[in-house]
Protein backbone atom coordinates (compact mmCIF):
# COMPACT_ATOMS: atom_id res chain seq x y z
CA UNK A 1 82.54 73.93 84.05
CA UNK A 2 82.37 76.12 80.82
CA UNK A 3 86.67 76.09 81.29
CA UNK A 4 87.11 72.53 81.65
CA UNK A 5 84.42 71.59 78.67
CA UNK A 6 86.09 74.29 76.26
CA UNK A 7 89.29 72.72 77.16
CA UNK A 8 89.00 69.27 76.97
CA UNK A 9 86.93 70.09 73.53
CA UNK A 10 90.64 72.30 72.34
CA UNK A 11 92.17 68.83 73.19
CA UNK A 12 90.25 66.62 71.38
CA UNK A 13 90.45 69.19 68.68
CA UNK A 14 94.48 69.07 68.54
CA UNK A 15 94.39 65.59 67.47
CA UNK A 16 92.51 66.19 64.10
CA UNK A 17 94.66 69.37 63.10
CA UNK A 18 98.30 68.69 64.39
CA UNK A 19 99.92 66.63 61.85
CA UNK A 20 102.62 64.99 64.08
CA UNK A 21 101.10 65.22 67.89
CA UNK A 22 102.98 63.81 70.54
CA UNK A 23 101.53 61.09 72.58
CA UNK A 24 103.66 61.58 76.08
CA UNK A 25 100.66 62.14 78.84
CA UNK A 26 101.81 63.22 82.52
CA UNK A 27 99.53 62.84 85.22
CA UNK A 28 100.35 64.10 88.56
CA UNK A 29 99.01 65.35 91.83
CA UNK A 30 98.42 65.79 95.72
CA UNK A 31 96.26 64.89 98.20
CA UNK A 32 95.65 65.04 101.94
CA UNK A 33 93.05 64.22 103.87
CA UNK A 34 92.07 62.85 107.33
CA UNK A 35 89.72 63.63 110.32
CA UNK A 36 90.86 65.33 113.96
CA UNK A 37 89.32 66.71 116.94
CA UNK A 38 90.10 68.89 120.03
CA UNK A 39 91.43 66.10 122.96
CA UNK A 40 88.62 68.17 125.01
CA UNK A 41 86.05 66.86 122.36
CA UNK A 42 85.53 69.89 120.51
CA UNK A 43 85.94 70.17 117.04
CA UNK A 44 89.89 70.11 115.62
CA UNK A 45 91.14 73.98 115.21
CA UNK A 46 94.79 74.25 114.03
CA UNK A 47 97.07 76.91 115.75
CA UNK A 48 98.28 80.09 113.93
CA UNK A 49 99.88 83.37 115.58
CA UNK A 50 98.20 86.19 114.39
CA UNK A 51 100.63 88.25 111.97
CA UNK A 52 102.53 84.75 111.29
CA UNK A 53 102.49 83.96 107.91
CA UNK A 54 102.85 80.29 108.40
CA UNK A 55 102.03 77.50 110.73
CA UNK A 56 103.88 74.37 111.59
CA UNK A 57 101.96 72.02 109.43
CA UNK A 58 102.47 68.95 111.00
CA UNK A 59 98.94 67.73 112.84
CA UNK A 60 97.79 71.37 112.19
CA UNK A 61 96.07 70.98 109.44
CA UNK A 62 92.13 71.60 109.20
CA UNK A 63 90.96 70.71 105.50
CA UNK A 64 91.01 68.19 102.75
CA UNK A 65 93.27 69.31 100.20
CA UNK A 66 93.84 67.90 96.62
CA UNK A 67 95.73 68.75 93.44
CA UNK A 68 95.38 67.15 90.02
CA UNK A 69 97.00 67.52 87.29
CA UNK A 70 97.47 66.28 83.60
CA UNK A 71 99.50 67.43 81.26
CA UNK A 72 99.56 66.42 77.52
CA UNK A 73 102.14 67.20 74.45
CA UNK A 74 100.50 68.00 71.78
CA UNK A 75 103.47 68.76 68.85
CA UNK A 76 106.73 67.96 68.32
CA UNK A 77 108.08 70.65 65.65
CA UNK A 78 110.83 70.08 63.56
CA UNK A 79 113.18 71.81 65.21
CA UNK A 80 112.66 69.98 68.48
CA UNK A 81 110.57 72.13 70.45
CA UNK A 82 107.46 71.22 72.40
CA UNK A 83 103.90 72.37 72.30
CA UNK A 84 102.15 70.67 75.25
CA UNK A 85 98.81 72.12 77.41
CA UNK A 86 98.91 71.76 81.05
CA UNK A 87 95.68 72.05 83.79
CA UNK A 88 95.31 71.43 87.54
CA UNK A 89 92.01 70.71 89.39
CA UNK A 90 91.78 72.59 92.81
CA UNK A 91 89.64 70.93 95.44
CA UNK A 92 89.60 72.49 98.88
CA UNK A 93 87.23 71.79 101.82
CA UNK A 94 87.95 72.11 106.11
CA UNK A 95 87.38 69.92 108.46
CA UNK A 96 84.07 69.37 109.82
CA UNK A 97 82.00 70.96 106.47
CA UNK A 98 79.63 69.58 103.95
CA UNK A 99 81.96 69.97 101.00
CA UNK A 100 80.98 72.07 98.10
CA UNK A 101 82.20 74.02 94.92
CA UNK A 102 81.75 77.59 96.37
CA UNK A 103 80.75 78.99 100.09
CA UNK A 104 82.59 80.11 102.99
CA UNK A 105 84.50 76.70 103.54
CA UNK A 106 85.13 74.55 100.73
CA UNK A 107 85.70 75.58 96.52
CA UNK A 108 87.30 73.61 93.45
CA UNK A 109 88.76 75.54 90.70
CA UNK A 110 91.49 75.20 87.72
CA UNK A 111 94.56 76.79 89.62
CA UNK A 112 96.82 75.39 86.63
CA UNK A 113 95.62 76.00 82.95
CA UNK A 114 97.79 76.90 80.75
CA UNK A 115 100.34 76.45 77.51
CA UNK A 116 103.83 76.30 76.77
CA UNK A 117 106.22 76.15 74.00
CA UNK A 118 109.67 74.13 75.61
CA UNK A 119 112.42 73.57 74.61
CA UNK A 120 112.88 75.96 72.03
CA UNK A 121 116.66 75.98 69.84
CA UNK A 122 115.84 80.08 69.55
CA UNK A 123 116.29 80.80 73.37
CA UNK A 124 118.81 77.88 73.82
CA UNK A 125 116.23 75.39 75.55
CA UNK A 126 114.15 77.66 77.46
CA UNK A 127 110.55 78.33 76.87
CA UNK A 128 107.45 80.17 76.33
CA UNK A 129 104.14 80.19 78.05
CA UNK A 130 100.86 81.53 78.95
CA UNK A 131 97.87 81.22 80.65
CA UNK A 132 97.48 80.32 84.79
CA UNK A 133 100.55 78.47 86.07
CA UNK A 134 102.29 77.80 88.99
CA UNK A 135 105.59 79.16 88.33
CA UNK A 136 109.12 79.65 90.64
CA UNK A 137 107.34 78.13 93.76
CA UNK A 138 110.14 78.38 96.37
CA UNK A 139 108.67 77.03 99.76
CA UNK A 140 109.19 75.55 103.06
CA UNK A 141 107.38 71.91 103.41
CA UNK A 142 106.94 71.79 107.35
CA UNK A 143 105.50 75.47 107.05
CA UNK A 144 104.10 75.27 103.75
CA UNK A 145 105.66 78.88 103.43
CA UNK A 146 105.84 79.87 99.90
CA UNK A 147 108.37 83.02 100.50
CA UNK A 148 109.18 83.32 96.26
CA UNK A 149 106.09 82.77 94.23
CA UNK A 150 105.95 83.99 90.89
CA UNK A 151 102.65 81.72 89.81
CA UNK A 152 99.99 84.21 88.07
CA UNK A 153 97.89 84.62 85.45
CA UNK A 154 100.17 85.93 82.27
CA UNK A 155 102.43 85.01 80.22
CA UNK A 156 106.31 84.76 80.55
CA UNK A 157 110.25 83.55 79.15
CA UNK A 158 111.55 80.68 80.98
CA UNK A 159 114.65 80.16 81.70
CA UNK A 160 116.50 81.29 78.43
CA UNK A 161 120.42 80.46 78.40
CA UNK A 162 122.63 82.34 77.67
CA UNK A 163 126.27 81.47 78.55
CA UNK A 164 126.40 80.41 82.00
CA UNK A 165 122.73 82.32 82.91
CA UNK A 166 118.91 81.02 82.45
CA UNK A 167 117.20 84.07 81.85
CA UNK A 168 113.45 84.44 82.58
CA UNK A 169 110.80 87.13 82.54
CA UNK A 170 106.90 86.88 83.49
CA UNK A 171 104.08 89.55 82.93
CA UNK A 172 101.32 89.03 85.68
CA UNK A 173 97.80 90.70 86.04
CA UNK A 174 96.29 88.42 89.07
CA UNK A 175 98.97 86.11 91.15
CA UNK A 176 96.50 85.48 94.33
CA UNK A 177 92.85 83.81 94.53
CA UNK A 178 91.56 86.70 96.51
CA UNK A 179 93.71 89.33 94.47
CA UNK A 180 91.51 92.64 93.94
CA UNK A 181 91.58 94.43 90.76
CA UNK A 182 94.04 93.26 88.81
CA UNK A 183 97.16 94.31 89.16
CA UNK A 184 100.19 94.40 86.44
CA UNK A 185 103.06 92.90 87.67
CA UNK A 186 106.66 92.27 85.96
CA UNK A 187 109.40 89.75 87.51
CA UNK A 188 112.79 89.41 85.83
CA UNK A 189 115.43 86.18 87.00
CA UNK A 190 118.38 85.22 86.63
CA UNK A 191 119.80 82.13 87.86
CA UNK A 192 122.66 79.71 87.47
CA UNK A 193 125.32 81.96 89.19
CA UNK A 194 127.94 79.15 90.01
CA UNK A 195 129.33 80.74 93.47
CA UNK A 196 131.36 77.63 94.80
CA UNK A 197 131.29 73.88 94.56
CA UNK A 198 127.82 72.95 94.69
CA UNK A 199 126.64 76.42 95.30
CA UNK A 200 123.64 78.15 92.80
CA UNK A 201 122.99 81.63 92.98
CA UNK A 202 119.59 82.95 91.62
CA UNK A 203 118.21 86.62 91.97
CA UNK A 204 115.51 88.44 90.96
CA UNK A 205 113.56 91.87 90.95
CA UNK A 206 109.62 92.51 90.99
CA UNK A 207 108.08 95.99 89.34
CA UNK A 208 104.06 96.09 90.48
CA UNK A 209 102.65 98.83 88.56
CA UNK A 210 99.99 101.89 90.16
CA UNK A 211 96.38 100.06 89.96
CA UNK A 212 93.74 102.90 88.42
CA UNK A 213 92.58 103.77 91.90
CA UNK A 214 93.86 107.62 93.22
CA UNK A 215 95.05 105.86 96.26
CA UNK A 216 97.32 103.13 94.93
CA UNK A 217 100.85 103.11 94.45
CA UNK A 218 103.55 101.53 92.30
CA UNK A 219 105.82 99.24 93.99
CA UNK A 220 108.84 96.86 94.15
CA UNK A 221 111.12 94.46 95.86
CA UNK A 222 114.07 91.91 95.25
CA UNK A 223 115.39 88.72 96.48
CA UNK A 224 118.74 86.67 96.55
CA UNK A 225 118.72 82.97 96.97
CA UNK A 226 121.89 80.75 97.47
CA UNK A 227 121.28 76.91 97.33
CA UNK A 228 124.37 74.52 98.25
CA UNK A 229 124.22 71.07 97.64
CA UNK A 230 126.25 68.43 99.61
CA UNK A 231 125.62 70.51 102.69
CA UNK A 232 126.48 68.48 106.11
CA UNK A 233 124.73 65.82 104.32
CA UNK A 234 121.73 67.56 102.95
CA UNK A 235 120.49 70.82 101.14
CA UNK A 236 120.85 74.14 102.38
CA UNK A 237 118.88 77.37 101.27
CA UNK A 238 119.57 80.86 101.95
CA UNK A 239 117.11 84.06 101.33
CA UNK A 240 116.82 87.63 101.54
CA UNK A 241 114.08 89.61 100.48
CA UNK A 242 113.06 93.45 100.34
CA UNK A 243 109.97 95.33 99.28
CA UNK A 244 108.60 98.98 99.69
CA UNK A 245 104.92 99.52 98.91
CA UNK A 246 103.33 96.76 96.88
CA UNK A 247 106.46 95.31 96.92
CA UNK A 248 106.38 94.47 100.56
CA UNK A 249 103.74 91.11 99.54
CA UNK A 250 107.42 89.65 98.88
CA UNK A 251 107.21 87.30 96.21
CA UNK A 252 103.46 88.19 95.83
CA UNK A 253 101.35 91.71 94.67
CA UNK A 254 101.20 93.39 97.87
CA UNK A 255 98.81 95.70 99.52
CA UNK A 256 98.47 98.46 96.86
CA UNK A 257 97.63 101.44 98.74
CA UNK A 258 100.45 101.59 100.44
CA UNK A 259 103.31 104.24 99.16
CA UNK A 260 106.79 103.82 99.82
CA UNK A 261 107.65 104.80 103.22
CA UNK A 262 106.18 101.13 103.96
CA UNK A 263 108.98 98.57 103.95
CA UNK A 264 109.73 94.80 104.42
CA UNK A 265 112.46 92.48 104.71
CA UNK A 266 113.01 88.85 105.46
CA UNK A 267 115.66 86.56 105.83
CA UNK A 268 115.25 82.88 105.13
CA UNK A 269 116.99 79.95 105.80
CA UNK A 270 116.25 76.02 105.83
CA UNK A 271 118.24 72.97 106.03
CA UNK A 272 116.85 69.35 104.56
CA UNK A 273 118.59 66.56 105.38
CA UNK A 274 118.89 62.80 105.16
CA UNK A 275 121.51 61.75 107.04
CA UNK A 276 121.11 58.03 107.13
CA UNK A 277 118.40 56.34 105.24
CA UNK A 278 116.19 55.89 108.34
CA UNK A 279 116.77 59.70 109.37
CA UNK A 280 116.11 62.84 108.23
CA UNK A 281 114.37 66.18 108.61
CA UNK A 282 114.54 70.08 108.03
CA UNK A 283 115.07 73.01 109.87
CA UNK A 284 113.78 76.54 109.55
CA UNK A 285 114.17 80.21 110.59
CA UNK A 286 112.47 83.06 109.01
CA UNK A 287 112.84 86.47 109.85
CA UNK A 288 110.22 89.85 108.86
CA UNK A 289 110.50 93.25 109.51
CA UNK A 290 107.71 95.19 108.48
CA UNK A 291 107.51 98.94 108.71
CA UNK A 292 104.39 100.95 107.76
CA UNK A 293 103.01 104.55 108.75
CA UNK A 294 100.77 105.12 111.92
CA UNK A 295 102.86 102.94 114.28
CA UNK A 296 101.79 99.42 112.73
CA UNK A 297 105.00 97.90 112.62
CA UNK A 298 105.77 94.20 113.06
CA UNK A 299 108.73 92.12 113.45
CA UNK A 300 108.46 88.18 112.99
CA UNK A 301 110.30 85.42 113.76
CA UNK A 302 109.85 81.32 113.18
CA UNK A 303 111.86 78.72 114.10
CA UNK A 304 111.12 75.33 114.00
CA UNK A 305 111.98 71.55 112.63
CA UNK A 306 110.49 68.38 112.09
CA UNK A 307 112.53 65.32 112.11
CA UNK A 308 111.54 61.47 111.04
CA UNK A 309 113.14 57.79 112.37
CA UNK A 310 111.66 55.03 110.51
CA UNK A 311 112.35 51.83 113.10
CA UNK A 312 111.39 49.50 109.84
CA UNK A 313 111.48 49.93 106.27
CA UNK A 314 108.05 51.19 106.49
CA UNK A 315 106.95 52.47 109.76
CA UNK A 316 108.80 55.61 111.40
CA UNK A 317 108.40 58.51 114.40
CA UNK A 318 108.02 61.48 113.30
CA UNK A 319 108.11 64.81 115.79
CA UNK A 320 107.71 68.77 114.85
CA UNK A 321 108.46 71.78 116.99
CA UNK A 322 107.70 75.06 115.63
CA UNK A 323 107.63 78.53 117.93
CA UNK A 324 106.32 81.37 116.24
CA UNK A 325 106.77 85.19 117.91
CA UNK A 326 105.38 88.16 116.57
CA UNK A 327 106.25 91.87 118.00
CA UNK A 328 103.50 94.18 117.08
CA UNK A 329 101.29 97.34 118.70
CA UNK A 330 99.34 95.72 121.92
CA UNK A 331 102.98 93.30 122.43
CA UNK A 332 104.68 90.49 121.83
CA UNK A 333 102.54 87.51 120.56
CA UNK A 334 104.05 84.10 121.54
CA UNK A 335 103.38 80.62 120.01
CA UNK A 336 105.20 77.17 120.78
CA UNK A 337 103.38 74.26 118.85
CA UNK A 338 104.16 70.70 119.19
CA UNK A 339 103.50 67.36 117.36
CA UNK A 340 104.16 63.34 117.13
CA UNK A 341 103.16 61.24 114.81
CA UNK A 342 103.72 57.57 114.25
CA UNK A 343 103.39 57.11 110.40
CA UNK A 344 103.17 53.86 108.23
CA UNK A 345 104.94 54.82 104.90
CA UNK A 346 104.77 51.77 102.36
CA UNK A 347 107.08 53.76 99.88
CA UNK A 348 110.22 53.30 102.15
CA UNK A 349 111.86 54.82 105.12
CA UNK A 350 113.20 58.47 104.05
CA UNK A 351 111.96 61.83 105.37
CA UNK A 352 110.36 62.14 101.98
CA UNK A 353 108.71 59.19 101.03
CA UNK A 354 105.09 59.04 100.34
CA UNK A 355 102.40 58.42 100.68
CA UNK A 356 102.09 58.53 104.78
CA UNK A 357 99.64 57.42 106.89
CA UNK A 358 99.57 59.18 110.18
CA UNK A 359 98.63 59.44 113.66
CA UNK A 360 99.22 62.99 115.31
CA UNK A 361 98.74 64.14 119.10
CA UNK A 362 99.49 68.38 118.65
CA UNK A 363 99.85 70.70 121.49
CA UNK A 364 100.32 73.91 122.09
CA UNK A 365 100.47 77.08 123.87
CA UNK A 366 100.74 81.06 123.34
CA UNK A 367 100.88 83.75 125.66
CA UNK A 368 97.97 86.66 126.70
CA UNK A 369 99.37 89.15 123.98
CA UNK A 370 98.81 86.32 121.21
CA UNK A 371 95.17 85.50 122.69
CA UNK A 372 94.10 89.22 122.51
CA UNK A 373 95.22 89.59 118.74
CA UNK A 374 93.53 86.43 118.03
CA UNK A 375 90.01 87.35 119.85
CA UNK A 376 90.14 90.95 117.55
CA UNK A 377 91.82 89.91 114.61
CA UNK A 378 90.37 86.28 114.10
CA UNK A 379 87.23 85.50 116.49
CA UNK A 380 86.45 82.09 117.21
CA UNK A 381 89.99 81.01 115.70
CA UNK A 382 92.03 78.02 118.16
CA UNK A 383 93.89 80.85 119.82
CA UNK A 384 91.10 83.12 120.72
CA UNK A 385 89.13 83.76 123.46
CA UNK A 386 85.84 82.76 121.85
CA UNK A 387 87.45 79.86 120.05
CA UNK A 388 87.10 75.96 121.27
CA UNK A 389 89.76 76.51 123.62
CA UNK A 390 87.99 79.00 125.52
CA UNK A 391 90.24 81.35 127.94
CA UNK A 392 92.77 78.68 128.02
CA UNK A 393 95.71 79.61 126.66
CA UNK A 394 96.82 76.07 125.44
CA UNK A 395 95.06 73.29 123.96
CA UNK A 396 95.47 69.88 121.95
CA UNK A 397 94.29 68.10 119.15
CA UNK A 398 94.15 64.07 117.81
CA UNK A 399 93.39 63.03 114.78
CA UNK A 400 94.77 60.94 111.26
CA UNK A 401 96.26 62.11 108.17
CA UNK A 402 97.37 60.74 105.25
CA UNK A 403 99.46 62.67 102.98
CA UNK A 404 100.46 61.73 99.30
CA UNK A 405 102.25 62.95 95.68
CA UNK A 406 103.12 61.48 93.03
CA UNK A 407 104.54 62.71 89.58
């Protein structure tokens, strides 16, 4: 409360002291929300494989979610640059809870808060910035994986031309909620590599400095990403990724005692699409190899899609299948997750348009392997043993959902 009164007191302030302020104001945000249960009347649990990083989102989502955010120009200098402040409202609670602001199932914080300088004539357009800001968010929607993230707390160059190139740089100490200590980090990008018609390259390279503990360790990784435009109709994106010690969080600040015989790469490709106005979808398949000391290795794979048909300008099918497979000590974990949802969209008929209001059947099933890592690793969780599914080894959930951004 002490953040948001100090800064909404900064921007009252700006208006007395800045000669020329700007008036443009930008409010944005995200919410979803809704209400589910098990179709054997227990309470909804959403299915996860143990050592997946992501889930197939559709119907398999357990919380109320929502993001809001203003942001407001405050100068307009003379030589055309930008001074604006920027801050985003966090609100989090799963299903089933009494929300509140802290606890072991619901929290609001500022995720966003921070300021930038854009459109600067020195660095050819780019920017600066600091403060807490998500930043380089590349993700997969029907996963919600966020494979590149570069949002932390710091400060940071963004996207500086020069020639062809957009140059940026970011200095990190914290880039996760439940990040402990803090931890500097330093990512470098460079993007606007023109590879063919309609093709972007962008890479990039992570440094994650030795924490002050005697068993940490420095660390590092890299990551290539090709997007091509005009692809069979749609979007295509391409990623590889590699890590050793810290570096192996991948596009976050990894575990930090680990040295660098631990190791991690992953291959990423999606397709979006719209091929007619009344269809489209995306695609995924991600691929992990992780190798660390004692025999904990782990190899995982996800491929899955969702696709939409809208039979009228505002009401459409929508159906996800997702299969998630995880080779680790004590075998192969196996998860095959599957959804359908007729939705009522009032903002039109395309894959994207929002907001959505849906109704969701989910089912799925996992093998013995995936059961046993879930009853050690994540007790009471769907796929356990001790979870609402019992011994089963599939289950199903109904429920609503609607889902909704705006800029």
């Amino acid at each position: 409360m002490r953040t948001v009164t100090s800064l909404g007191l900064a921007l009252s302030m700006s208006y007395l002291v800045l000669p020329h302020a700007a008036q443009a104001v930008v409010f944005s945000g995200y919410v979803r929300s809704g209400a589910g249960g098990s179709a054997n009347g227990g309470s909804q649990a959403c299915f996860q494989l143990p050592g997946a990083q992501s889930k197939y989102r559709l119907g398999n989502e357990c919380e109320q979610y929502m993001e809001l955010d203003l942001r407001q120009d405050l100068l307009t200098l003379d030589d055309g640059s930008v001074l604006s402040v920027e801050g985003m409202a966090q609100l989090y609670n799963e299903y089933g809870h009494t929300p509140k602001f802290t606890g072991d199932y619901g929290f609001a914080r500022m995720n966003q808060m921070y300021a930038e300088l854009s459109n600067m004539p020195a660095l050819n357009g780019g920017s600066l910035w600091a403060g807490r800001r998500f930043y380089k968010r590349n993700d997969i929607h029907i996963s919600d994986f966020y494979y590149w993230n570069q949002s932390a707390t710091g400060f940071g160059v963004d996207e500086m031309v020069i020639g062809d190139l957009k140059y940026s740089y970011v200095f990190s100490r914290k880039d996760n909620y439940d990040q402990k200590p803090y931890i500097n980090r330093q990512d470098f990008n460079v993007g606007g590599f023109q590879t063919n018609p309609g093709g972007e390259l962008e890479v990039g390279v992570s440094y994650i400095e030795k924490p002050g503990s005697t068993d940490a360790h420095s660390g590092w990784s890299v990551a290539a990403q090709h997007v091509q435009d005009e692809f069979l109709g749609g979007i295509n994106t391409l990623a590889l990724q590699y890590g050793e010690g810290p570096g192996t969080g991948l596009g976050y600040t990894g575990d930090p005692t680990l040295d660098d015989n631990a190791k991690s790469w992953r291959a990423v490709e999606f397709f979006d699409w719209q091929i007619t106005p009344r269809l489209g979808g995306q695609i995924e398949v991600v691929y992990q190899k992780d190798i660390r000391t004692g025999g904990a290795d782990q190899n995982w794979l996800s491929v899955g899609g969702r696709t939409s048909y809208a039979f009228t300008e505002q009401f459409k099918l929508i159906g996800e299948l997702g299969r998630d497979q995880v080779e680790a000590p004590g075998g192969t974990r196996k998860l095959t997750k599957f959804t359908v949802a007729p939705t009522w969209s009032p903002a039109g008929p395309g894959f994207w348009a929002r907001p959505e209001l849906r109704l969701y059947y989910t089912y799925a099933s996992w093998n013995e392997a995936a059961q046993r890592a879930a009853s050690e690793l994540e007790a009471g969780s769907a796929l356990s043993d001790s979870g609402v599914f019992g011994t089963a080894r599939h289950g199903s959930n109904v429920g609503v959902q609607v889902e909704y951004w705006w800029k």
